[in-house]
C-alpha atoms as a PDB file:
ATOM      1  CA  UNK A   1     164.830  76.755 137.077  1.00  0.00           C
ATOM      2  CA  UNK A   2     166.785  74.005 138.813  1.00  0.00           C
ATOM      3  CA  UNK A   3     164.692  71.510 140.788  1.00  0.00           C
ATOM      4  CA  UNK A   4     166.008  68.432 143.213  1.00  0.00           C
ATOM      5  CA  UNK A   5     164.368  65.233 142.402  1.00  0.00           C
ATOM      6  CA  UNK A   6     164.567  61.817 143.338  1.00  0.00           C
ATOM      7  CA  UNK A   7     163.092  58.292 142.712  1.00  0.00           C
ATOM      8  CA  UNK A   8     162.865  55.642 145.390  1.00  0.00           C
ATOM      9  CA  UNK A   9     161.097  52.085 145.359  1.00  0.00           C
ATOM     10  CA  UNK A  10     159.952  49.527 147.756  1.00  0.00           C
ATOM     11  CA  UNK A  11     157.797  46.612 148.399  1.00  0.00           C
ATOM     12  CA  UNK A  12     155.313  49.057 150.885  1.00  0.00           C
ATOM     13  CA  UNK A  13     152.377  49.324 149.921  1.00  0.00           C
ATOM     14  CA  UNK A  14     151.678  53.983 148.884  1.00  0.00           C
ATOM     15  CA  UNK A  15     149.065  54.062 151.908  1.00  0.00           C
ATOM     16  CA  UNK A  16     152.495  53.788 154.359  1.00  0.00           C
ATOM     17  CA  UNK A  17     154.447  56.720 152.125  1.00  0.00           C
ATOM     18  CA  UNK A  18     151.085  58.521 152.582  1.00  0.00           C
ATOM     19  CA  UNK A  19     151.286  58.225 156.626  1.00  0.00           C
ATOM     20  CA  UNK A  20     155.284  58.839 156.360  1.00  0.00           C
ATOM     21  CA  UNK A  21     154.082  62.454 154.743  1.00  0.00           C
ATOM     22  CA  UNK A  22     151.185  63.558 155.568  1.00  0.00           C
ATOM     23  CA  UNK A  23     151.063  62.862 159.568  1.00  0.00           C
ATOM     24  CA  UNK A  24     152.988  64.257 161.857  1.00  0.00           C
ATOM     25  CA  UNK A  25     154.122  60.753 163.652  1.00  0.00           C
ATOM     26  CA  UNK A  26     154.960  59.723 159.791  1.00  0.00           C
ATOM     27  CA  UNK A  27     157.091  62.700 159.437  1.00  0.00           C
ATOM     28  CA  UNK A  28     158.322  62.380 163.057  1.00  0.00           C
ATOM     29  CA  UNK A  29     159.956  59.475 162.477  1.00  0.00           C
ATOM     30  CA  UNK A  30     162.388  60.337 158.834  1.00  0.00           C
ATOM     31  CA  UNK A  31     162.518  64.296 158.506  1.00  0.00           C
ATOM     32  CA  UNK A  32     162.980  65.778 161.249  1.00  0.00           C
ATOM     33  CA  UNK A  33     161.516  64.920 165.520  1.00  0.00           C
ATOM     34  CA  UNK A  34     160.666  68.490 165.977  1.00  0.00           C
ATOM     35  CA  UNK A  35     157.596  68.565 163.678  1.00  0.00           C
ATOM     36  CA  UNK A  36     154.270  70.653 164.554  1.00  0.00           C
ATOM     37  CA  UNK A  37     151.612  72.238 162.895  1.00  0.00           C
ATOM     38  CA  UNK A  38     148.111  71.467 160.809  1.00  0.00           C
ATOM     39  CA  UNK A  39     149.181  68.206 158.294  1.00  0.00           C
ATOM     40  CA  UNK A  40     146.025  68.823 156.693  1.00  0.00           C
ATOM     41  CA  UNK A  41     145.182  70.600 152.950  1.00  0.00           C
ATOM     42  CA  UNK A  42     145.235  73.983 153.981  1.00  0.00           C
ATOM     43  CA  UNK A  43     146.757  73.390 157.303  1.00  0.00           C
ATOM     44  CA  UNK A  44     150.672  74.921 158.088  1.00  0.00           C
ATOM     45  CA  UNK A  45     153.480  72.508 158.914  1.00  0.00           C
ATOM     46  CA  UNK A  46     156.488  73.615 161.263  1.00  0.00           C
ATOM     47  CA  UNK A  47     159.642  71.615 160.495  1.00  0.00           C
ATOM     48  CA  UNK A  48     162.626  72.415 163.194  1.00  0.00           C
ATOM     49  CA  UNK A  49     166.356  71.122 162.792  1.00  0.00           C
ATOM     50  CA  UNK A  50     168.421  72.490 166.030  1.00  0.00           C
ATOM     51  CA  UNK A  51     165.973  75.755 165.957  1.00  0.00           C
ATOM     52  CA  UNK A  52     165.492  77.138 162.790  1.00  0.00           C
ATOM     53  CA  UNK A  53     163.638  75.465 159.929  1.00  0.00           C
ATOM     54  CA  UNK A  54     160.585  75.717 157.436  1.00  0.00           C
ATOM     55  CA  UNK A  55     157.218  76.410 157.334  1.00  0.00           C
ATOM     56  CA  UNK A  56     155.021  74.486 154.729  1.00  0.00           C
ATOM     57  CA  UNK A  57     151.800  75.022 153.844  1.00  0.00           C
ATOM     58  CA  UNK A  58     149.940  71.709 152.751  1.00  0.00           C
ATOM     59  CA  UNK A  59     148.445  72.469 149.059  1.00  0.00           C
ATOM     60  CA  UNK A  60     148.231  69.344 148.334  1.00  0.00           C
ATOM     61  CA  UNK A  61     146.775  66.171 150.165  1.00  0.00           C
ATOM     62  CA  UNK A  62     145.544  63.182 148.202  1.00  0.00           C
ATOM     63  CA  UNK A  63     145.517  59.287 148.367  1.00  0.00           C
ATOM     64  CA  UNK A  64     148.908  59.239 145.195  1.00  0.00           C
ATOM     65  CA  UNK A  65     150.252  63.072 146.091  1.00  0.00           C
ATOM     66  CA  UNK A  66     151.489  65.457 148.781  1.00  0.00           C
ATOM     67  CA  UNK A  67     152.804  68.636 147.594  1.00  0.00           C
ATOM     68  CA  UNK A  68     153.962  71.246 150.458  1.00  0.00           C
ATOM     69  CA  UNK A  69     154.659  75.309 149.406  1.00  0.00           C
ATOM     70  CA  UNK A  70     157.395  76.657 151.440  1.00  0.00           C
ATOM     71  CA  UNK A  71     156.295  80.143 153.161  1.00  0.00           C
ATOM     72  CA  UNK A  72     158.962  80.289 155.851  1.00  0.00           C
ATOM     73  CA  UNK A  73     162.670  79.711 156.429  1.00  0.00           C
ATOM     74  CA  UNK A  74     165.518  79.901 153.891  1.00  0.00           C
ATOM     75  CA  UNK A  75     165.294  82.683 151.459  1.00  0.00           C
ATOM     76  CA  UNK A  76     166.220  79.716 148.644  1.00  0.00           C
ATOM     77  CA  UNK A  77     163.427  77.739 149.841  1.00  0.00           C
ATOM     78  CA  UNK A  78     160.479  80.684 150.062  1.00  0.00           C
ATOM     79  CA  UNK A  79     157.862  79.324 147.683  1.00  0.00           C
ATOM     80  CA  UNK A  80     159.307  76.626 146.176  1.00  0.00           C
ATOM     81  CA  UNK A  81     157.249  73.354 146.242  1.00  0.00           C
ATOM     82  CA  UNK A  82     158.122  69.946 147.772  1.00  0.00           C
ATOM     83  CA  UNK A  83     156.046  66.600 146.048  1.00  0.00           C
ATOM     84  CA  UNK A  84     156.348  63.212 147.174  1.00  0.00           C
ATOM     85  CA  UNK A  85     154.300  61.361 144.529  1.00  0.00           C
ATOM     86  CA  UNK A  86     153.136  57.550 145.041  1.00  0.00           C
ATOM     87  CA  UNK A  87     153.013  55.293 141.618  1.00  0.00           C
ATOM     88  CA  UNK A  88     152.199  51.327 141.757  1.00  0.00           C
ATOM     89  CA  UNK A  89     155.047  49.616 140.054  1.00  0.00           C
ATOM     90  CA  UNK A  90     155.741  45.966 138.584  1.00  0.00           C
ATOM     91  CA  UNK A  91     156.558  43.135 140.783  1.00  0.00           C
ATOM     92  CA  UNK A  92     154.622  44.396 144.104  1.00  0.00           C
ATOM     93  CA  UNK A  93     156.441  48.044 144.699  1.00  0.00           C
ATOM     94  CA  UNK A  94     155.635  51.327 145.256  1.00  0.00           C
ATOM     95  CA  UNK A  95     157.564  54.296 143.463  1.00  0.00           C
ATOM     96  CA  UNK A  96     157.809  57.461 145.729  1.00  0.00           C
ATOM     97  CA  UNK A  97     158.759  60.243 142.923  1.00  0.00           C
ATOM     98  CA  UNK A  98     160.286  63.202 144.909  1.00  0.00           C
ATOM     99  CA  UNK A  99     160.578  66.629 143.971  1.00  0.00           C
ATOM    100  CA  UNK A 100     161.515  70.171 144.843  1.00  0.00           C
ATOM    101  CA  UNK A 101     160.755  72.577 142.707  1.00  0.00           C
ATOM    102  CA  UNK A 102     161.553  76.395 141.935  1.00  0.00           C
ATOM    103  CA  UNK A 103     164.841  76.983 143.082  1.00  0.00           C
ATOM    104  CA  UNK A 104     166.344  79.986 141.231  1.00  0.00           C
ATOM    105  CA  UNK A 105     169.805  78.465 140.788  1.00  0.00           C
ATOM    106  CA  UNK A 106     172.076  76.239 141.633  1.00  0.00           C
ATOM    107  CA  UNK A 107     173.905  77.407 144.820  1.00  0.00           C
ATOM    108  CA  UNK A 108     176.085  75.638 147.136  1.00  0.00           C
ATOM    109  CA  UNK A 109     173.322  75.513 149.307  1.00  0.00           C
ATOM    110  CA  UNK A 110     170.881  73.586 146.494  1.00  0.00           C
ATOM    111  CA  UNK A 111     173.614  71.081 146.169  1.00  0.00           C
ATOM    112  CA  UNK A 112     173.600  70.617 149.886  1.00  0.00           C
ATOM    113  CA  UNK A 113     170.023  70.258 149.910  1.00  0.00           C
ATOM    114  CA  UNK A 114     169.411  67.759 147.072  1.00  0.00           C
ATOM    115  CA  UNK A 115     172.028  65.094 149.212  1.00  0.00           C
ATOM    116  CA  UNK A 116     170.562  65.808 151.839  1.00  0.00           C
ATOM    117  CA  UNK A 117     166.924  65.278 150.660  1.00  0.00           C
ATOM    118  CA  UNK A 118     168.430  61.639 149.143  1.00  0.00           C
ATOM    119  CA  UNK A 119     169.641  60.858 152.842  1.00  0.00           C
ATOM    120  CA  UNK A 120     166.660  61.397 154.015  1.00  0.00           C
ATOM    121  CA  UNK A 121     164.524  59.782 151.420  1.00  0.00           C
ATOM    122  CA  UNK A 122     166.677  56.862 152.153  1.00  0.00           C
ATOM    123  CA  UNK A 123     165.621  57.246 156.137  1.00  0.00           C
ATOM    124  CA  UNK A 124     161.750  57.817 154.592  1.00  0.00           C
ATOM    125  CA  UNK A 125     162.459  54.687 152.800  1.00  0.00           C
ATOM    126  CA  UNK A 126     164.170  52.441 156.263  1.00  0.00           C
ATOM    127  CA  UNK A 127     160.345  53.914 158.224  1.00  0.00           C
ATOM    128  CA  UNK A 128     158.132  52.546 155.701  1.00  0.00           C
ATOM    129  CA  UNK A 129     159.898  48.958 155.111  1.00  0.00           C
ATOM    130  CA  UNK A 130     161.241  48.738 158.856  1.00  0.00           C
ATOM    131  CA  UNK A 131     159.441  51.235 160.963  1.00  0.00           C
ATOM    132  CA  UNK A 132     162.035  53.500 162.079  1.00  0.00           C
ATOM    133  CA  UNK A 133     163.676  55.840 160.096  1.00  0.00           C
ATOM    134  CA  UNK A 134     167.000  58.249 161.312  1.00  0.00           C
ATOM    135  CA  UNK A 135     165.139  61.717 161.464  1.00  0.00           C
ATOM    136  CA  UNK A 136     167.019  64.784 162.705  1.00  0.00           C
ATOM    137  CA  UNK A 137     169.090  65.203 165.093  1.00  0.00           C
ATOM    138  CA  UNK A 138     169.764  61.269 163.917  1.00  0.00           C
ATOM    139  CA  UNK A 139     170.339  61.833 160.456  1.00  0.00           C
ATOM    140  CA  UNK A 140     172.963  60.815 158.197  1.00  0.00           C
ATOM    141  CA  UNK A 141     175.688  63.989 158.065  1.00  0.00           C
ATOM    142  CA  UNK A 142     176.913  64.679 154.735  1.00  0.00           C
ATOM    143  CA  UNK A 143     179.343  67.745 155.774  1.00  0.00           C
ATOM    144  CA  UNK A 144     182.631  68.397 158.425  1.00  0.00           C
ATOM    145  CA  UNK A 145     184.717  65.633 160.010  1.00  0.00           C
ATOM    146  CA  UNK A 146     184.079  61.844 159.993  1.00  0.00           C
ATOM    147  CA  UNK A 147     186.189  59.836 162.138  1.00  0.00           C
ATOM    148  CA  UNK A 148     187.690  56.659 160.399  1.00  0.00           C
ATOM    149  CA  UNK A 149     187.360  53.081 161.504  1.00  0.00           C
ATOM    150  CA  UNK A 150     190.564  51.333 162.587  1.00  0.00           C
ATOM    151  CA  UNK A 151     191.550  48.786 160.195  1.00  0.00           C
END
């Protein structure tokens, strides 16, 4: 099975990853603004981009690890798992080892998914060094026009 994963480091200390994901101000403020729902173990997280969007159930919620089973939204996302796993590094940083696991294959739509899941990480990374992160509808778009800069 194909997963998505990604690797990001920073000089914040794991507590402020563990706020970014596992409240809903943290995730508020890189995901996605429309966020609702129990952020507890156990508890049901809605995510909303423009209307539609996942449902997570929390299965995992510990000091060093989040992990999040998706029971709603996209049929390619329907119980696959999302991690976010903190690790002390040299030198001061934090590691924040991503992952989304169980996809069946890789479709067009995994491909989108894993860029955008690194353009977000990147926004999850800007909240916990600068406090404020570019969550939906603010996010970086990957797809459709771009306008150029004059010269």
């Amino acid at each position: 099975m194909p997963n998505i994963t990604h690797k990001i480091s920073t000089p914040a200390a794991a507590e402020d990853f563990f706020a970014a994901v596992s409240t809903l101000k943290g995730l508020r403020s890189w995901w996605t603004t429309d966020v609702s729902g129990d952020p507890e173990q156990g508890g049901v997280l809605a995510f909303r981009f423009g209307g539609g969007g996942p449902d997570m159930k929390v299965e995992t919620r510990e000091a060093d690890r989040v992990v999040w089973r998706c029971i709603a939204g996209p049929d390619e996302w329907l119980n696959t798992t999302f991690e976010f796993r903190f690790v002390a590094e040299d030198k001061g940083l934090t590691a924040l080892y991503f992952s989304h696991a169980g996809w069946q294959a890789e479709t067009p739509f995994h491909f989108h998914c894993s860029m955008k899941w690194a353009s977000f990480l990147l926004s999850l990374k800007e909240y916990v060094e600068l406090g404020s992160g570019r969550p939906f509808p603010d996010d970086i778009q990957i797809e459709g026009a771009t306008t150029r800069r004059a010269a």
